[in-house]
Protein backbone atom coordinates (compact mmCIF):
# COMPACT_ATOMS: atom_id res chain seq x y z
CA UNK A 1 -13.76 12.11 27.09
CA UNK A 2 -15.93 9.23 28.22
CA UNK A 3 -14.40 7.06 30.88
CA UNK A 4 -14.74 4.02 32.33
CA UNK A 5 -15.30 2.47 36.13
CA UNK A 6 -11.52 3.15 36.66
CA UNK A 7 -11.76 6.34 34.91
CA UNK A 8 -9.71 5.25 31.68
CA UNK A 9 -11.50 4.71 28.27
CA UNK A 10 -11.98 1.49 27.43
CA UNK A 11 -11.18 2.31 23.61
CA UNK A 12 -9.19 3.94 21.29
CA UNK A 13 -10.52 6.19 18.68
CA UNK A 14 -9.24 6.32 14.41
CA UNK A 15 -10.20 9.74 13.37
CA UNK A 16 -9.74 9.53 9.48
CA UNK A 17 -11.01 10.65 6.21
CA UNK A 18 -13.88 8.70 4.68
CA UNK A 19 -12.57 6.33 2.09
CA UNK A 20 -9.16 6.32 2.71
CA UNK A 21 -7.57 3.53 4.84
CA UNK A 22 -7.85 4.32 8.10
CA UNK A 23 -4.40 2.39 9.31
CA UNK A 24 -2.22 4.49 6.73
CA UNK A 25 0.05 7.17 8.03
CA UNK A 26 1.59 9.81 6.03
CA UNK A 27 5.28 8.40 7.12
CA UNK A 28 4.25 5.15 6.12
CA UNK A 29 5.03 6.93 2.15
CA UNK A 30 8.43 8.63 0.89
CA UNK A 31 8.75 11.79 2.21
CA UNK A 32 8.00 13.74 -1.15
CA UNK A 33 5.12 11.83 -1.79
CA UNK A 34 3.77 12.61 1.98
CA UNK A 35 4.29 16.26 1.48
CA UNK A 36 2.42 16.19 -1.87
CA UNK A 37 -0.75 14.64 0.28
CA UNK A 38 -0.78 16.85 3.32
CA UNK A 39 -0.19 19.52 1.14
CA UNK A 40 -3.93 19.21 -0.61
CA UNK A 41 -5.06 17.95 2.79
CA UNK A 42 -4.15 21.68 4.08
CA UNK A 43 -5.51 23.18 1.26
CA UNK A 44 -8.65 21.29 1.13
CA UNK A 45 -9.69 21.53 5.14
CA UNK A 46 -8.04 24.97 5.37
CA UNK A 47 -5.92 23.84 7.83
CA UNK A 48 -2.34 26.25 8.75
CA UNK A 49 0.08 26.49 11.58
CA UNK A 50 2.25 23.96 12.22
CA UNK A 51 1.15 21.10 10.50
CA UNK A 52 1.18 22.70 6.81
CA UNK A 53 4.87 23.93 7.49
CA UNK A 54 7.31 22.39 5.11
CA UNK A 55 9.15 20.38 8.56
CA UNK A 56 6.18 18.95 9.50
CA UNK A 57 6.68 15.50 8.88
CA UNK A 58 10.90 15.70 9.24
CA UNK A 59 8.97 16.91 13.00
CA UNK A 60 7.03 14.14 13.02
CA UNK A 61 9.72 11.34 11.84
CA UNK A 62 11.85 12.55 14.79
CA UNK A 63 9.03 12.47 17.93
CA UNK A 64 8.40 9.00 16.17
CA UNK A 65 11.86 7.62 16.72
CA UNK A 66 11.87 9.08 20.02
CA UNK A 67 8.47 7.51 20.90
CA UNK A 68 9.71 4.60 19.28
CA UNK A 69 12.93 4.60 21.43
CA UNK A 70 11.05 5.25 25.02
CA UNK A 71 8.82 2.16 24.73
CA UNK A 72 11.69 -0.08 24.27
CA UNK A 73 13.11 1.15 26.99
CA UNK A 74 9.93 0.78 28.84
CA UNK A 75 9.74 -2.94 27.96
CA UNK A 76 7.14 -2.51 24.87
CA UNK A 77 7.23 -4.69 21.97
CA UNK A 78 6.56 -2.64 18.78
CA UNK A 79 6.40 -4.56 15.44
CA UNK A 80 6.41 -1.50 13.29
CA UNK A 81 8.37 1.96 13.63
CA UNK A 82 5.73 4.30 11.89
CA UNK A 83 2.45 4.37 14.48
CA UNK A 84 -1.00 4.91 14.21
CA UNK A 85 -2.09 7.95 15.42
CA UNK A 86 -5.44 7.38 17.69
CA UNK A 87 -6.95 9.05 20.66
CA UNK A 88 -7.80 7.46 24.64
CA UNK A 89 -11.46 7.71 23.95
CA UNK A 90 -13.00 10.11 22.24
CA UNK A 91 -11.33 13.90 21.22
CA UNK A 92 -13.43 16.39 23.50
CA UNK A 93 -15.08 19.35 22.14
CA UNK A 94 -13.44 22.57 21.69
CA UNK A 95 -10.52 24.56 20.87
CA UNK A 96 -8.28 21.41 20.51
CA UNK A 97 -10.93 19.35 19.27
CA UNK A 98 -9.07 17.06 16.47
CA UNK A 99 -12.06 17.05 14.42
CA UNK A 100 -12.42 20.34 14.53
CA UNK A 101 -8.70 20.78 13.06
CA UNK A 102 -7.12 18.43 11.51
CA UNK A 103 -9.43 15.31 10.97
CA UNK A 104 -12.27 18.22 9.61
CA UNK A 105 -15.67 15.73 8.61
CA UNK A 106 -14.03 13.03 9.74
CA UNK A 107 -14.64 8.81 10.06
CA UNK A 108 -14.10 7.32 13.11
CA UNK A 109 -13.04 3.77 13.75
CA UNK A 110 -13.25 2.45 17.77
CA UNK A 111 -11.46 0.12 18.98
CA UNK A 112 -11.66 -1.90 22.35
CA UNK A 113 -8.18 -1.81 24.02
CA UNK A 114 -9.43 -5.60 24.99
CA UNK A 115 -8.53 -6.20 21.63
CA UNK A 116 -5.09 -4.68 21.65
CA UNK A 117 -1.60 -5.83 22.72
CA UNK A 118 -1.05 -3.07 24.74
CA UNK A 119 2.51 -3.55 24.52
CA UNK A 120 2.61 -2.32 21.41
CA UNK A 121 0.97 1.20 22.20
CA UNK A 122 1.64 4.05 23.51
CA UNK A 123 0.25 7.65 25.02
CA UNK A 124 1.30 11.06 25.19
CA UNK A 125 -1.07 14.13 26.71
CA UNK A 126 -1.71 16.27 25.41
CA UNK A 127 -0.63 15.64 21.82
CA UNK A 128 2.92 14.15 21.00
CA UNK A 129 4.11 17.43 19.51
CA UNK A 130 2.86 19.35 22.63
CA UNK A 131 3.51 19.64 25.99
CA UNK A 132 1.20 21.02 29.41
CA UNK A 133 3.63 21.88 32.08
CA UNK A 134 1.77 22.23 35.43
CA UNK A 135 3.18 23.36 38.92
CA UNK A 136 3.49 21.27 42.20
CA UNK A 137 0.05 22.00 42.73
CA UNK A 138 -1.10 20.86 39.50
CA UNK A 139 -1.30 24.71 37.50
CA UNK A 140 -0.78 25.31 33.90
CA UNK A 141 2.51 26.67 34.21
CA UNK A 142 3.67 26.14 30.69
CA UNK A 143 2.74 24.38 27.11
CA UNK A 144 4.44 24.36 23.26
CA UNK A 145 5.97 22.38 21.28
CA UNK A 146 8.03 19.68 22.16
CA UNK A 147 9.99 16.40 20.13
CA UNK A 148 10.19 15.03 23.38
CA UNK A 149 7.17 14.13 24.91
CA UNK A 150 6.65 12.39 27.81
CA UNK A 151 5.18 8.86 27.25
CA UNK A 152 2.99 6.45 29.15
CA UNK A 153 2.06 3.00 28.60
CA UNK A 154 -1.70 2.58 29.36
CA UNK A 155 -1.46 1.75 32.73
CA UNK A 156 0.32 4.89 33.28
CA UNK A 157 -3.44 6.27 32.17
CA UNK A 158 -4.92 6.37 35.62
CA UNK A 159 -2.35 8.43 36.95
CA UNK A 160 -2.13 10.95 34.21
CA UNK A 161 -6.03 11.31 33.79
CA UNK A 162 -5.91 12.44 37.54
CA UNK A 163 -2.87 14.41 37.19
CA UNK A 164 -4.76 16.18 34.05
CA UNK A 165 -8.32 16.05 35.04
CA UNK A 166 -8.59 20.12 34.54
CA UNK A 167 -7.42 20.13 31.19
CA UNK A 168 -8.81 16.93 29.37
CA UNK A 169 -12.25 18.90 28.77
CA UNK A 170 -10.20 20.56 25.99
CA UNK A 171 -7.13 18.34 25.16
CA UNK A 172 -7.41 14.52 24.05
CA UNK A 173 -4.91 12.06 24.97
CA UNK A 174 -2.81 10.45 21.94
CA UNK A 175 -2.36 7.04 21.14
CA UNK A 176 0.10 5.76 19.09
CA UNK A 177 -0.02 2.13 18.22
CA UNK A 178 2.76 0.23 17.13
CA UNK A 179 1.35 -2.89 15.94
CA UNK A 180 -0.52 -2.79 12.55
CA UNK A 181 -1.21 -6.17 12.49
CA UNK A 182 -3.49 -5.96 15.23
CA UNK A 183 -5.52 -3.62 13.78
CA UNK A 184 -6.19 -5.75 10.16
CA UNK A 185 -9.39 -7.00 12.15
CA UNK A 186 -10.92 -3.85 12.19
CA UNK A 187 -10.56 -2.97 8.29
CA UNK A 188 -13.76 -4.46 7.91
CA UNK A 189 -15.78 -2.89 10.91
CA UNK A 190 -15.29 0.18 9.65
């Protein structure tokens, strides 16, 4: 992850597949029609575990609305209840690498957080469907799956890049913005 003077990215990062819009999430269509699509995504990139299981996206739709739900609470002003998924930065290298996984040969689209209402957007480390549980003293005491993830607001981001410094070599932090609007600009930068 590349950071900035205050140690926070500047950016956040589309990973997508070449040709497709890059905005469009798979709970944006019917349910049926999503599975259908990350269905031959799986089969195409070779891609298991939990995101080809049949819940996946009934998963998904539930961390959403709980997402959803905490940045209310925390003041936010989300125009949209589906997100785009993007990442703080750039997704490091390795094991959890989303390019690596998921977004296999993928596009990427940056985007200055200058250019974002960040009121609209939110962050969860490591991933929204996964958790890091560390000790008082900052160890990896635990991690899985979770649908409720702690979330941030970006100028949480400080605090939690310093909290997580040993592990973001590995793990990228999630954005998910809640604004599509905002991102219509950046259809044709891609």
């Amino acid at each position: 992850m590349t950071r900035m003077e205050n140690g926070v990215p500047q950016y956040l990062t589309r990973y997508y597949k070449e040709g497709e819009n890059p905005f469009l999430s798979l709970n944006d269509l019917p349910l049926a029609e999503a599975n259908r699509v990350k269905r031959r995504h799986c089969e195409a990139d070779g891609i298991g575990g939990f995101y080809a299981a049949d819940d996946y996206l009934l998963n998904r739709l539930e961390i959403e609305a709980w997402i959803h739900g905490q940045l209310i609470a925390k003041g936010g002003r989300p125009t949209c209840t589906v997100p785009v998924y993007m990442t703080l930065g750039d997704s490091p290298a390795g094991q959890f690498d989303i390019r690596a996984d998921l977004q296999k040969n993928a596009a990427e689209l940056r985007i200055p957080v200058a250019a974002l209402d960040m009121a609209a957007v939110t962050f969860t480390f490591p991933d929204s469907m996964y958790q890091i549980v560390l000790d008082e003293e900052g160890k990896l005491i635990a991690g899985g799956r979770t649908n409720r993830p702690t979330v941030y607001l970006y100028d949480d981001m400080e605090t939690v890049l310093q909290k997580y410094d040993a592990y973001l070599h590995e793990h990228y932090i999630e954005a998910q913005v809640w604004n599509r609007d905002m991102l219509k600009n950046f259809m044709d930068k891609k």
